[in-house]
Structures are given as structure tokens and as C-alpha cells.
Protein backbone atom coordinates (compact mmCIF):
# COMPACT_ATOMS: atom_id res chain seq x y z
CA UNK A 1 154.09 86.37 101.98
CA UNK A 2 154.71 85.84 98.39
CA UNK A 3 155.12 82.26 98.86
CA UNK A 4 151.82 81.74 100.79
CA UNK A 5 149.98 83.64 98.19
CA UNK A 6 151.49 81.78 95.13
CA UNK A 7 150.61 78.81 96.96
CA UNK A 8 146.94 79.07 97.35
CA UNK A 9 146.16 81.09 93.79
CA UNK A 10 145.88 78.75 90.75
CA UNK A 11 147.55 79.84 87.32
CA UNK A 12 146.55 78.78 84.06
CA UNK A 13 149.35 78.92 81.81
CA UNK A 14 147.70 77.68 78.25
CA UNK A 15 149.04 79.78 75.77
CA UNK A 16 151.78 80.90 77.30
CA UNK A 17 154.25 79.45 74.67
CA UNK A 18 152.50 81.01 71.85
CA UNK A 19 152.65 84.65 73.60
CA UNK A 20 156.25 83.99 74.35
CA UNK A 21 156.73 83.26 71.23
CA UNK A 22 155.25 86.17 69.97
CA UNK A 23 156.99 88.54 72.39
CA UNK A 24 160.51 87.13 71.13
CA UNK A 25 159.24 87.52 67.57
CA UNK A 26 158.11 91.39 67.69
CA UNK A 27 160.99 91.95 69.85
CA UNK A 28 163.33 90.66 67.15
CA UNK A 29 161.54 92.40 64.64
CA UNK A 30 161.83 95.95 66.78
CA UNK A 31 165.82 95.15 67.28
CA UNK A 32 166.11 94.90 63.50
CA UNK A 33 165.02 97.76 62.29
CA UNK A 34 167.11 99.63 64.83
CA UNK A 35 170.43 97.80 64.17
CA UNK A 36 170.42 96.80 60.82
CA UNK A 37 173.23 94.41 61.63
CA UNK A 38 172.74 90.94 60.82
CA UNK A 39 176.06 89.83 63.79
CA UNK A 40 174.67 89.61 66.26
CA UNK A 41 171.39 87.89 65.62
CA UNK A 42 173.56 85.38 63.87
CA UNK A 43 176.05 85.12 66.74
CA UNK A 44 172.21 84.04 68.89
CA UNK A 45 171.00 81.55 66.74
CA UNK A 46 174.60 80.02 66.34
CA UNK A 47 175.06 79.88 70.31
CA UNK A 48 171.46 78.68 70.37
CA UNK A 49 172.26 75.78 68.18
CA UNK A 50 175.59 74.71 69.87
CA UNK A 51 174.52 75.25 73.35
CA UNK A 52 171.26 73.36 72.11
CA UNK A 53 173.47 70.52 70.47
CA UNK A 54 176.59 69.91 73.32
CA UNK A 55 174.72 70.93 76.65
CA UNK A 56 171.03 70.65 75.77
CA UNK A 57 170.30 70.69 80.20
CA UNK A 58 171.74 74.03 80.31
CA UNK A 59 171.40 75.12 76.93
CA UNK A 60 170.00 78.94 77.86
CA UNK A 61 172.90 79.82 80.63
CA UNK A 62 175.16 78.24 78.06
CA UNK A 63 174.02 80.24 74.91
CA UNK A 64 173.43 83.69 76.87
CA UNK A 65 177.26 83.30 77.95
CA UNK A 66 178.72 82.03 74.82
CA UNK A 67 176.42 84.78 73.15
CA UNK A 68 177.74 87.71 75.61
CA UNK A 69 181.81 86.78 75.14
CA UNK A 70 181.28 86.84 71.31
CA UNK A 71 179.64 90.80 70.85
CA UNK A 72 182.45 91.78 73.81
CA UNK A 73 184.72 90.53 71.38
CA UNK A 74 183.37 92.29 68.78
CA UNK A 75 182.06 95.45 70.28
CA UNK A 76 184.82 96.05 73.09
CA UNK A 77 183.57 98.46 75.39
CA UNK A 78 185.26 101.94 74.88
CA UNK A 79 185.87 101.48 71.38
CA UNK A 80 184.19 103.15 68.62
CA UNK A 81 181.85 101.04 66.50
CA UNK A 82 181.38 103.85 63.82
């Protein structure tokens, strides 16, 4: 049913990069001021960059993962972080 229905309505997606944008931006922002940590926004833009750089095709399954094995290493689960 889905597919029939996204078949026949039409979707205008101007803009949609901007407010995308914008979404990652305030979300950033709101992460920020309850972390205070600047690890593991660095450990993003790094895995961004190198994902971006070696396997640009499948450069957001790449980062995610590379992005997820770094904070396990660094915030094991069951371990305090205090």
C-alpha cells in the first residue's frame, strides 16, 4: 500500500539539504553543551574524512562503523567513565 501511494504522490524536495543541514547543525550544538567532550566529535569528523577519502561510495556505512569501534574502545561498556 505504501508503495502504490508513494508512487502516485509527487514530492518536492528543494531545500531539503539546507534543513538537513540545519538539523545536523542544532543537533551538534544540543550534544555539546551536554557532553562537553571534544572525542568524540573529533573521532566523527576524522572517520568522516577517511571514509570520505579511501571509500568515498560507501563513505556513511564506512564512517558510522569506523566511528562506533573507536568510542567502544574508548567508552567500554560496563566501565566507569567518571
Amino acid at each position: 500500500m505504501g508503495a502504490l501511494l508513494g508512487s502516485t504522490v509527487s514530492f518536492d524536495t528543494t531545500g531539503m539539504d539546507f534543513a538537513l543541514t540545519a538539523l545536523f547543525v542544532v543537533l551538534l550544538q544540543e550534544q555539546w553543551k551536554k557532553l562537553h567532550e571534544p572525542f568524540p566529535f573529533a573521532a566523527g569528523l576524522v572517520t568522516g574524512i577517511t571514509a570520505l577519502a579511501l571509500w568515498p561510495q560507501h563513505m556513511p556505512l564506512v564512517s558510522i562503523g569506523l566511528s562506533i569501534l573507536i568510542l567502544l574502545t574508548r567508552y567500554r561498556p560496563g566501565e566507569s567513565t567518571s
